[in-house]
Protein backbone atom coordinates (compact mmCIF):
# COMPACT_ATOMS: atom_id res chain seq x y z
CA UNK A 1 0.00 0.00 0.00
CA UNK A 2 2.75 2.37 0.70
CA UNK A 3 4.55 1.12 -1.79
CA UNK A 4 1.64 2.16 -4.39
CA UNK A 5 1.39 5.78 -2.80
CA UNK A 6 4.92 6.31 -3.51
CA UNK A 7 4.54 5.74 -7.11
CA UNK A 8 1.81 7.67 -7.66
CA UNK A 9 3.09 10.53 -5.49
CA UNK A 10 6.48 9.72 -8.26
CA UNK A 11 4.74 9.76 -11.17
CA UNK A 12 2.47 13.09 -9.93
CA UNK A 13 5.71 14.62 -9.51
CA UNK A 14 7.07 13.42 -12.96
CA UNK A 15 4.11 14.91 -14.80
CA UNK A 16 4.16 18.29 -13.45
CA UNK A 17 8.09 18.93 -14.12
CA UNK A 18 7.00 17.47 -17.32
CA UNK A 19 4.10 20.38 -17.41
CA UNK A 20 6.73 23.02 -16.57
CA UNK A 21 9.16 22.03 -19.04
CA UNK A 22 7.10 21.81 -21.92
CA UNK A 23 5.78 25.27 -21.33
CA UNK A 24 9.83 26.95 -20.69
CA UNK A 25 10.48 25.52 -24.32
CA UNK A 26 7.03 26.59 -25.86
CA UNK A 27 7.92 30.22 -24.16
CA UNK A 28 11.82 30.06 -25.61
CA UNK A 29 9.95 29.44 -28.66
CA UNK A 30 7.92 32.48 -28.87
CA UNK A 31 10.68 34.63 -27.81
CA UNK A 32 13.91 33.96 -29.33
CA UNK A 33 15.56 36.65 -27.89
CA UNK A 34 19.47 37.75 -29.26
CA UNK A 35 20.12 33.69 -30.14
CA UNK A 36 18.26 34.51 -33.51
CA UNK A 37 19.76 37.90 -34.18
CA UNK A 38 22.25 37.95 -37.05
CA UNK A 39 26.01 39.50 -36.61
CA UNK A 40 24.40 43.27 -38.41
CA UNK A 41 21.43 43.06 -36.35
CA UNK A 42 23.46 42.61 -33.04
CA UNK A 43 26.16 45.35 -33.52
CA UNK A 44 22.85 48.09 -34.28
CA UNK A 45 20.96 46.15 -31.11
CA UNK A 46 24.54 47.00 -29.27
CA UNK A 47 24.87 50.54 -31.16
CA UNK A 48 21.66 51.52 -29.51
CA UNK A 49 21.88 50.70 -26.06
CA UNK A 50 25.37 52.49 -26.24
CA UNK A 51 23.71 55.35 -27.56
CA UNK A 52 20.74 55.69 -24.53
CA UNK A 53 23.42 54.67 -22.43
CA UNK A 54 25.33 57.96 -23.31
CA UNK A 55 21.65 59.22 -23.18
CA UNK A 56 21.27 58.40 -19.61
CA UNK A 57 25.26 59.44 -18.55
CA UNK A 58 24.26 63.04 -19.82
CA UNK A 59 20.77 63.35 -17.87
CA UNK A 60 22.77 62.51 -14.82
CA UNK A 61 25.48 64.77 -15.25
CA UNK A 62 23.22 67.32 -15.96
CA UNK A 63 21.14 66.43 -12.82
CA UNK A 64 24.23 66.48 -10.94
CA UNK A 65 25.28 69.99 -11.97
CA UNK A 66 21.76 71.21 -11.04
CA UNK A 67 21.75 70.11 -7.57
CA UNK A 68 25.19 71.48 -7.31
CA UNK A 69 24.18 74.72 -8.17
CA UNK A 70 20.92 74.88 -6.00
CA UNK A 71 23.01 73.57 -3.25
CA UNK A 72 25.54 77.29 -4.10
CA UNK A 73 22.94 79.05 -3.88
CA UNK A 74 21.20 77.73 -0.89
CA UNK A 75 24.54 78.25 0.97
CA UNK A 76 25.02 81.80 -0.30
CA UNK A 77 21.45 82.49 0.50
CA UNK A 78 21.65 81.40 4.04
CA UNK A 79 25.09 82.74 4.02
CA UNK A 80 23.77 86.02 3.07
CA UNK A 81 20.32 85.40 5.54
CA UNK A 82 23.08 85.39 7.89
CA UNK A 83 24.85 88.17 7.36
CA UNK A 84 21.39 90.30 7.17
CA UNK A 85 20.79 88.75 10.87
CA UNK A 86 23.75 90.25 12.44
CA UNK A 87 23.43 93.30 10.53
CA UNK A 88 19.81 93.76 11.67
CA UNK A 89 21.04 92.95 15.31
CA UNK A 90 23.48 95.23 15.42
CA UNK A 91 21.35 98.40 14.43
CA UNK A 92 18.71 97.15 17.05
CA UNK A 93 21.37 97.21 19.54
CA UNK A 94 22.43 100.76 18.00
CA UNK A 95 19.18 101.87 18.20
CA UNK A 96 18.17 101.09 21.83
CA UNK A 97 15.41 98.30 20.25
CA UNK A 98 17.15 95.58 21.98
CA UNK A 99 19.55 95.44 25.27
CA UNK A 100 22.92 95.46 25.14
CA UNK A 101 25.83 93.73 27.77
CA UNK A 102 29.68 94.84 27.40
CA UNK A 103 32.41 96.19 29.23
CA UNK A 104 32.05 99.95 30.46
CA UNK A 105 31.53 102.34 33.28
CA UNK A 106 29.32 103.13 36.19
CA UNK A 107 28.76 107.17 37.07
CA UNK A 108 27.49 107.65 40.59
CA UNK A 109 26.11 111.44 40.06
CA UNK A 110 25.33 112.60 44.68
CA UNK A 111 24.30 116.12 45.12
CA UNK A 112 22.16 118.61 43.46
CA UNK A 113 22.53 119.29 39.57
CA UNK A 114 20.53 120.12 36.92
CA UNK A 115 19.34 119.01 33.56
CA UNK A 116 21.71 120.77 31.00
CA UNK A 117 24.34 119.19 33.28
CA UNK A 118 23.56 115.58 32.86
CA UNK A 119 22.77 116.56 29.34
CA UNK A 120 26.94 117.49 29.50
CA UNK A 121 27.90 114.47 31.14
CA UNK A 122 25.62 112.01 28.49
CA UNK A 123 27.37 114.32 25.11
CA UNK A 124 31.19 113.72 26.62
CA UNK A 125 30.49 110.55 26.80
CA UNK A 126 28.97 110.11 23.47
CA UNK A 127 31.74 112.19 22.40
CA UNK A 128 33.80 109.50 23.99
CA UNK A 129 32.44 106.41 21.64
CA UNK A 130 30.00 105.12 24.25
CA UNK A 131 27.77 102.99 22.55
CA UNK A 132 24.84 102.73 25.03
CA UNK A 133 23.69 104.87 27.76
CA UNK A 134 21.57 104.36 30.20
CA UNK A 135 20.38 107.01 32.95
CA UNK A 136 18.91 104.81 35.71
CA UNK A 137 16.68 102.09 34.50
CA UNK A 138 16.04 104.41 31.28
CA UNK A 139 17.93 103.89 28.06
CA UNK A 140 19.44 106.65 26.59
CA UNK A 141 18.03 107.52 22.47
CA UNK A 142 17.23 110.16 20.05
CA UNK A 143 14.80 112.28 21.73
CA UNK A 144 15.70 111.14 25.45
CA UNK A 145 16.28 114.46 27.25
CA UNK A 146 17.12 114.80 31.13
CA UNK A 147 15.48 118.31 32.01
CA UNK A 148 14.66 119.76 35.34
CA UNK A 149 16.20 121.61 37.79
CA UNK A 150 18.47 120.83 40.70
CA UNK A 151 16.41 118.49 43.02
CA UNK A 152 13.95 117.57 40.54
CA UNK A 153 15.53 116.31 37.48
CA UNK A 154 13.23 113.60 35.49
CA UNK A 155 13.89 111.72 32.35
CA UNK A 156 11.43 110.23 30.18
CA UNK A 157 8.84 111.36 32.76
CA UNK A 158 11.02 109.70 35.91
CA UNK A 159 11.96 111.34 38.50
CA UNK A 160 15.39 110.77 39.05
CA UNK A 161 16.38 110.50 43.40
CA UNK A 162 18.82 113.08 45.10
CA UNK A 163 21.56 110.31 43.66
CA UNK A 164 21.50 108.44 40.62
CA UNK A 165 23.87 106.60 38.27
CA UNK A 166 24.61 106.72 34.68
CA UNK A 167 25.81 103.38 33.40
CA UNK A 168 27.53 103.42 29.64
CA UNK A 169 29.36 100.60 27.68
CA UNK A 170 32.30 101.01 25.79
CA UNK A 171 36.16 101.44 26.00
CA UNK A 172 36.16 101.67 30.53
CA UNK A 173 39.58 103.17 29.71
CA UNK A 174 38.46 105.69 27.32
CA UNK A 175 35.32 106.47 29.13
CA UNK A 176 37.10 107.38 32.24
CA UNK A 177 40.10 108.90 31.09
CA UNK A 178 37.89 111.43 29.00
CA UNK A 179 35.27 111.70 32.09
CA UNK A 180 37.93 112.30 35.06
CA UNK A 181 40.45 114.42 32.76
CA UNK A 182 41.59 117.36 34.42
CA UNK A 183 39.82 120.35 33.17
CA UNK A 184 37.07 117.78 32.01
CA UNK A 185 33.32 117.59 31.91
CA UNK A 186 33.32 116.74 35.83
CA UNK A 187 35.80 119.26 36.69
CA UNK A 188 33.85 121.78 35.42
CA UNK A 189 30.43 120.65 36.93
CA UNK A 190 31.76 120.33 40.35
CA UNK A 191 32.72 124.23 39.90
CA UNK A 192 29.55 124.55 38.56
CA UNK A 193 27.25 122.89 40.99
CA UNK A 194 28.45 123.55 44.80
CA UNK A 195 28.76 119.86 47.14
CA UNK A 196 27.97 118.38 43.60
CA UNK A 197 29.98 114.59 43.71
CA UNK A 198 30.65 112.59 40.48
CA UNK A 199 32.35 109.15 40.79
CA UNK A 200 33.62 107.18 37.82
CA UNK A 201 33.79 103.26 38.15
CA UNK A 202 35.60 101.24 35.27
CA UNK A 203 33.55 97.90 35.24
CA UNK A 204 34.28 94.55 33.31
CA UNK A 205 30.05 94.10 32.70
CA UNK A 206 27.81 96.87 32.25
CA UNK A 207 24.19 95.96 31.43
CA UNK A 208 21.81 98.08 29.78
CA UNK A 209 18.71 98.00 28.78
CA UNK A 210 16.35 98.44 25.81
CA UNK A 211 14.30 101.68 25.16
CA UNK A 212 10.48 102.18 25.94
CA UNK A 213 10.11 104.81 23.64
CA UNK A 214 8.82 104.29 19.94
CA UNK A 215 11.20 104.87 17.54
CA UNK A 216 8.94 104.94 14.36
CA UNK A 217 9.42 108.27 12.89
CA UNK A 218 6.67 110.46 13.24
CA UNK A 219 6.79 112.30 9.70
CA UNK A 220 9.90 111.28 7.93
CA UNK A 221 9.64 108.09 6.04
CA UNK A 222 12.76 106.24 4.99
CA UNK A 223 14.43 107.07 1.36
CA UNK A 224 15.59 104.15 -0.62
């Protein structure tokens, strides 16, 4: 019995590879493929697939140069996208939009003086190449005036106290030397102002910060 299932299981086997077989030829019939092709007929078949292959090296090449050149300008552009950040930064910072950190001086102003003499202390030390100012908590822009007279000076509608400080960032060296020069701006206010004290501290970190005034011109509009 098992005997019997093995042959038929053989000869089930048999007939099916025999199936298969017969249909590869029938299909190797149909489609000859380059056996058939004569010695003219190859060297054109061979001809043309050199040709698309050139074809196909050019398309690439040319793809390759294009994604070259968008990758240029992509890096110029965010080169330049760059360059128009810190540019932008640096005229907020110039402007008062934005606060500022650097190395500077502190000006501890004690005793009574009056607005056009701050106004003299804040122009020497423009004059100087400070490149922020700050009286008290206010920032110090176009238009920021300190006006008032002795014991009741104000800026930007702020009182200022009996003492205040002026805090400015640039060159400490600079801004002293210019500040405590003999003959200088404080010289003359102490003969100026009687008890009047003004003390000049060089200091590594100076903060200052940004303006709350609006800066938007009023009636000029910008020329370009």
């Amino acid at each position: 019995m098992i005997r019997s299932r093995r042959r038929w299981a053989i000869t089930l086997v048999a007939a099916i590879l025999g199936v298969l077989v017969v249909a590869q030829l029938r299909s190797q019939a149909a489609n000859p493929g380059l056996s058939n092709l004569s010695a003219q007929e190859l060297t054109l078949v061979i001809a043309n697939v050199n040709t698309r292959n050139e074809s196909l090296r050019a398309e690439v090449a040319d793809l390759e140069r294009t994604v070259a050149s968008l990758t240029d300008a992509h890096d110029r552009g965010e080169s330049a996208l760059d360059e128009l950040r810190s540019d932008l930064a640096a005229l907020e910072a110039w402007a008062g939009l934005t606060p500022v950190v650097g190395p500077g001086v502190s000006i501890r102003v004690t005793g009574e003086i009056g607005g056009e003499g701050v106004e003299d202390l804040l122009n020497e030390l423009r004059n100087a190449g400070a490149e922020a100012v700050a009286v008290e908590a206010v920032r110090v822009v176009a238009g920021t005036v300190v006006y008032g007279l002795p014991g009741g000076l104000s800026v930007e509608n702020t009182a200022l106290p009996d003492g205040f400080e002026i805090r400015a960032i640039g060159s400490s060296q600079i801004l002293t030397g210019t500040l405590t020069r003999a003959g200088g701006v404080i010289a003359q206010l102490g003969a100026t102002y009687e008890g009047l004290t003004i003390s000049v501290t060089p200091l590594d970190v100076v903060s200052i910060p940004a303006t709350e005034r609006n800066l938007v011109p009023g009636h000029g509009t910008p020329s370009l």
